[in-house]
N, C-alpha and C. Protein backbone atom coordinates (compact mmCIF):
# COMPACT_ATOMS: atom_id res chain seq x y z
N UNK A 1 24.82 -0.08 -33.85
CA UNK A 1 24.49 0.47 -32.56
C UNK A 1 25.58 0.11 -31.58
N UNK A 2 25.71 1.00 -30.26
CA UNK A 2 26.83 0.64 -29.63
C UNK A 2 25.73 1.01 -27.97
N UNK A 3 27.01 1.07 -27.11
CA UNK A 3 26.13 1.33 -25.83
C UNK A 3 26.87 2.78 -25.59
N UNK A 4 26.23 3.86 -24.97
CA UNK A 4 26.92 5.25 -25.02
C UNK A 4 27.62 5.31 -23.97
N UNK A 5 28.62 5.84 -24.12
CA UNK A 5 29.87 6.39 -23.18
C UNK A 5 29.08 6.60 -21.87
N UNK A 6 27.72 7.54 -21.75
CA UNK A 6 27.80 7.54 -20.29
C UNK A 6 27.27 6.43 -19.43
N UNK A 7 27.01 5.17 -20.02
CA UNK A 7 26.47 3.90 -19.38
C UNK A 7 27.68 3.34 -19.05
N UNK A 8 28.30 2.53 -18.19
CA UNK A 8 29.21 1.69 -17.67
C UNK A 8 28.64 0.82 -17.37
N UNK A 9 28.68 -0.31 -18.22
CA UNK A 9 28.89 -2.09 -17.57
C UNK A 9 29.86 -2.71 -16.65
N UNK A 10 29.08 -2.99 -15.53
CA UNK A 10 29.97 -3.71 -14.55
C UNK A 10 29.14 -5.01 -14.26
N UNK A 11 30.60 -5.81 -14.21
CA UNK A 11 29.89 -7.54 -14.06
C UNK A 11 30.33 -7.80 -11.84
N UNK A 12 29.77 -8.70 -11.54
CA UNK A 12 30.01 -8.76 -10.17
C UNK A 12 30.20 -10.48 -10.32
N UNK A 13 30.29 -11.16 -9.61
CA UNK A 13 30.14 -12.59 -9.78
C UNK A 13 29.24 -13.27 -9.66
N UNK A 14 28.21 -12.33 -9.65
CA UNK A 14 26.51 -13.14 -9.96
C UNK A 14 26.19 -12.56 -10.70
N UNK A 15 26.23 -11.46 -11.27
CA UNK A 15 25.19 -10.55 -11.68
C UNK A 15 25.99 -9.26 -12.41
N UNK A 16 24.97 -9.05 -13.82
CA UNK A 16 26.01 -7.53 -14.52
C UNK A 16 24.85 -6.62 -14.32
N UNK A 17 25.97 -5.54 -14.29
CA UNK A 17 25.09 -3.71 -14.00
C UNK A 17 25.44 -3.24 -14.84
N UNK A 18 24.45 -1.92 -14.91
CA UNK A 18 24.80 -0.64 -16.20
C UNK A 18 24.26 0.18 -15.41
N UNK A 19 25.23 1.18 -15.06
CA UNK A 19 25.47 2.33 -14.18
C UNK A 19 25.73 3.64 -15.13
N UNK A 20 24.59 4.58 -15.06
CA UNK A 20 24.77 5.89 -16.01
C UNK A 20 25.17 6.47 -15.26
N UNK A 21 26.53 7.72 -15.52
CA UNK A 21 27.00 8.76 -15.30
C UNK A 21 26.15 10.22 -15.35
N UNK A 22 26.50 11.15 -15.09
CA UNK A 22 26.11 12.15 -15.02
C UNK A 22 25.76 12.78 -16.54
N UNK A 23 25.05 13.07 -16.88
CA UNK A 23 24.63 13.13 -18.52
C UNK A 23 24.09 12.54 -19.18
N UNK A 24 23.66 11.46 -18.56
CA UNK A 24 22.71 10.28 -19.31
C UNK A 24 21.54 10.13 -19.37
N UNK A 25 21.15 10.95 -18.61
CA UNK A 25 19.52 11.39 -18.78
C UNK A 25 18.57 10.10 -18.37
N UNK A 26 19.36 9.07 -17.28
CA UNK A 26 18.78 8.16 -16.63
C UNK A 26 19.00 8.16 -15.27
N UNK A 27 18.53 8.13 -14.54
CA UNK A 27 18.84 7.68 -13.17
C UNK A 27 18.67 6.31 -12.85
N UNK A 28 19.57 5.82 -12.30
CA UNK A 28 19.10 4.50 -11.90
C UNK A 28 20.00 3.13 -12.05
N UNK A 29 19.72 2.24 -11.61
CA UNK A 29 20.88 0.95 -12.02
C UNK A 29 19.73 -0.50 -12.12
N UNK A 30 20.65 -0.71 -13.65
CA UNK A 30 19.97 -1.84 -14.27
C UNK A 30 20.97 -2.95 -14.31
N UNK A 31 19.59 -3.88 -13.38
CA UNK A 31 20.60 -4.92 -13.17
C UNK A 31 20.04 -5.95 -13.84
N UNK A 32 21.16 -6.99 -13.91
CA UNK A 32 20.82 -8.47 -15.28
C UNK A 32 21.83 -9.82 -14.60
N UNK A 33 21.32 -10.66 -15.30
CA UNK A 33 22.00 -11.67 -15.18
C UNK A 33 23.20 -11.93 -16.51
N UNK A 34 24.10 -12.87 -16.30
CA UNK A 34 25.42 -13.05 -17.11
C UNK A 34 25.12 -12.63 -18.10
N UNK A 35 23.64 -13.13 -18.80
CA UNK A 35 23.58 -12.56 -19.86
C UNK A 35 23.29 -11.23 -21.03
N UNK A 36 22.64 -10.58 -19.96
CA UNK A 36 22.76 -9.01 -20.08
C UNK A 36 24.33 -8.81 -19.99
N UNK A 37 25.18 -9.38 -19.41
CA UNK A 37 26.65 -8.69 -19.23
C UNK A 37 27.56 -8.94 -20.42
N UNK A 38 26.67 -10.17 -21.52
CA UNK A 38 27.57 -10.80 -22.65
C UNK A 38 27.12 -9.34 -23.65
N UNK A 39 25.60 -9.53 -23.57
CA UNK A 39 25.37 -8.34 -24.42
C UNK A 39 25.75 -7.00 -24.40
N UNK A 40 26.01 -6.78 -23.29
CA UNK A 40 26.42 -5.22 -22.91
C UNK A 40 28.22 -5.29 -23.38
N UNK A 41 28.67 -6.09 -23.26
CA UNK A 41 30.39 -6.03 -23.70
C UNK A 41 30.28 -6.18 -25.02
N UNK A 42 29.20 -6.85 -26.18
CA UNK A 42 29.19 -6.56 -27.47
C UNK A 42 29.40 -5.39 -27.96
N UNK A 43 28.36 -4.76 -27.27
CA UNK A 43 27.63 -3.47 -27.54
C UNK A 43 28.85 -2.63 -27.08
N UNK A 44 30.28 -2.78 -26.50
CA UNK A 44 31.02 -1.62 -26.24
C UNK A 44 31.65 -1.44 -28.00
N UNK A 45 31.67 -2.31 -28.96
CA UNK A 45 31.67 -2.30 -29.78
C UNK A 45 30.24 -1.72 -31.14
N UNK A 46 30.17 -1.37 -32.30
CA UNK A 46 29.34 -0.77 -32.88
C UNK A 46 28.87 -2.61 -33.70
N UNK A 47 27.76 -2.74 -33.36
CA UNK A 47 27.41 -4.00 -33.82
C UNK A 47 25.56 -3.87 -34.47
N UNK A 48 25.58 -4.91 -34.61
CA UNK A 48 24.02 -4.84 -35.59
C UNK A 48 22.83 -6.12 -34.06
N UNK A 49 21.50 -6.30 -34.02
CA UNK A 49 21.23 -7.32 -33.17
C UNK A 49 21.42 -8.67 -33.66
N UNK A 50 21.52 -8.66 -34.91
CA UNK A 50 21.82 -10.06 -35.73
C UNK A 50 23.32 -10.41 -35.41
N UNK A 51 24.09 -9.44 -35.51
CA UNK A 51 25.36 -9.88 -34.92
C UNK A 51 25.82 -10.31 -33.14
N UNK A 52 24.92 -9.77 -32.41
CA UNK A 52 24.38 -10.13 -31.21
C UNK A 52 23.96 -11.55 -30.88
N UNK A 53 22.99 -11.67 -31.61
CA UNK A 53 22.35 -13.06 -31.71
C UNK A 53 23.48 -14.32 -31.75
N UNK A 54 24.01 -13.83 -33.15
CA UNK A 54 25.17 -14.70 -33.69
C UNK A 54 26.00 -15.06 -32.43
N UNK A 55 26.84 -13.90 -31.88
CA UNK A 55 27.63 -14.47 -30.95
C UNK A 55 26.74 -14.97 -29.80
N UNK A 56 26.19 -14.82 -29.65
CA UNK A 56 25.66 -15.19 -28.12
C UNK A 56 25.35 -16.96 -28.71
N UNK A 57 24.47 -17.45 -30.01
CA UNK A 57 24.77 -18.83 -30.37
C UNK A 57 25.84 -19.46 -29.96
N UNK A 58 27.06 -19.21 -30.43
CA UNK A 58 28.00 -19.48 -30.19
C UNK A 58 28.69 -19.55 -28.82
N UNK A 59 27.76 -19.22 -27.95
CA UNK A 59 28.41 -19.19 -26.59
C UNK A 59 27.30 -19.77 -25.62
N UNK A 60 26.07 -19.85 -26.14
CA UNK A 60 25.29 -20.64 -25.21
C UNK A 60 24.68 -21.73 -25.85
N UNK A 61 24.06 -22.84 -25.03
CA UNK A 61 23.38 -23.87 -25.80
C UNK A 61 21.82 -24.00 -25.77
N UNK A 62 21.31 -22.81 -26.43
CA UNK A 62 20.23 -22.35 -26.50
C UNK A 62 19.44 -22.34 -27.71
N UNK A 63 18.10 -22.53 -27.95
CA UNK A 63 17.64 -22.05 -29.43
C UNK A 63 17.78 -21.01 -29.75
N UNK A 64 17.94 -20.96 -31.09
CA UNK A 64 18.17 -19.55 -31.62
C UNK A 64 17.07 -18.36 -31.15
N UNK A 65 15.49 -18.81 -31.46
CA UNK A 65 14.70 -18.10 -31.29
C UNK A 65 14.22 -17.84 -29.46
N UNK A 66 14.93 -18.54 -28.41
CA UNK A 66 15.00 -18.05 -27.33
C UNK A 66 16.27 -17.06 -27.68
N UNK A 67 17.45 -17.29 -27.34
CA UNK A 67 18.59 -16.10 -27.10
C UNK A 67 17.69 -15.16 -28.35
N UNK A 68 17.49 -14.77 -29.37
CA UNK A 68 16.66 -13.61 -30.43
C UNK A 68 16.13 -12.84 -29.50
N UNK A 69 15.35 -13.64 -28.86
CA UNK A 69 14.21 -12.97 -28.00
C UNK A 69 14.60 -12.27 -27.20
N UNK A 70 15.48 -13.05 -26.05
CA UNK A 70 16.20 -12.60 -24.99
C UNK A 70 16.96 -11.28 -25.70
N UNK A 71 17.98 -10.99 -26.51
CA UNK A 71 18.28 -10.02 -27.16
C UNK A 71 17.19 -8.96 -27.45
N UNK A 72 16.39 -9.12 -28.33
CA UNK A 72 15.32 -8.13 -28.62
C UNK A 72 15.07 -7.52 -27.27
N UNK A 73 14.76 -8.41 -26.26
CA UNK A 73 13.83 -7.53 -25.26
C UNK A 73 15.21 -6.60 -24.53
N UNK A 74 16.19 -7.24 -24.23
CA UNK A 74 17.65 -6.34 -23.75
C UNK A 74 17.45 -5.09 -24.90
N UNK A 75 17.70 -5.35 -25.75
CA UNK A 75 18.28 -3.81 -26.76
C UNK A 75 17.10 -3.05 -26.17
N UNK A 76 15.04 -3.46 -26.43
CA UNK A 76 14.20 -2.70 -26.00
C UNK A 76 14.65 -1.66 -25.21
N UNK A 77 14.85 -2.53 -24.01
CA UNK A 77 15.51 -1.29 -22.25
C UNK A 77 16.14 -0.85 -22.59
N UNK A 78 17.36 -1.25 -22.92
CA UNK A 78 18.61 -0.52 -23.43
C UNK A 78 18.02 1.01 -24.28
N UNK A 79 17.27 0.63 -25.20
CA UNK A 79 16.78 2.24 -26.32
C UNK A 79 15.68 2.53 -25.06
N UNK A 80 15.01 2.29 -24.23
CA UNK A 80 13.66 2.99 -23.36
C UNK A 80 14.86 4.14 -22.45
N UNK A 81 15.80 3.23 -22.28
CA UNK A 81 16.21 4.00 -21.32
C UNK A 81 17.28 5.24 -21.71
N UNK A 82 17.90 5.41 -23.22
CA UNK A 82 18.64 5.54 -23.72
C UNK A 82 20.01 5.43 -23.69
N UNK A 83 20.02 4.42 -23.79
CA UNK A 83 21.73 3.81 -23.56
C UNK A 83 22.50 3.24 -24.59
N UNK A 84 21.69 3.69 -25.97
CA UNK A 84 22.59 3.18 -27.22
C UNK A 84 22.20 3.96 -28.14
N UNK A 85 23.44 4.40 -28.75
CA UNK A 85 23.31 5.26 -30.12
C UNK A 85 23.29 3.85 -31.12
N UNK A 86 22.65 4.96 -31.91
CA UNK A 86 22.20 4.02 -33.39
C UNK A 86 22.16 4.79 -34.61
């Protein structure tokens, strides 16, 4: 899965956005903290959520089965809203 061309991730210095373009069949701006912004720069790449998980271990000092979670519920929005091919 990846995140689709018409979503744009933008990080600010508090806080990351995903801003759909014209064609995206969303209106609206979804906003997150750093860590929505780690996941959303994965995802400019074609990745799996297990591979998600993985890196995000590696970058925070968290249990596995919190960041899982935290992931699962991101990808959720991400597919409600349609912002990732799969």
């Amino acid at each position: 899965m990846k995140l689709k061309k018409e979503f744009i991730p933008y990080d600010t210095s508090s806080e990351s956005l995903l801003v759909p373009v014209s064609g995206a069949g969303f209106s609206g701006l979804v906003k997150g903290n750093k860590t929505l912004g780690v996941i959303l720069g994965l995802l400019k790449q074609d990745t799996t959520e297990k591979e998600i998980v993985s890196a995000m271990l590696a970058q925070f000092d968290a249990p596995e089965e919190v960041i899982a979670g935290d992931v699962h519920r991101a990808l959720a929005e991400l597919r409600r809203i349609g912002a990732l091919e799969e």
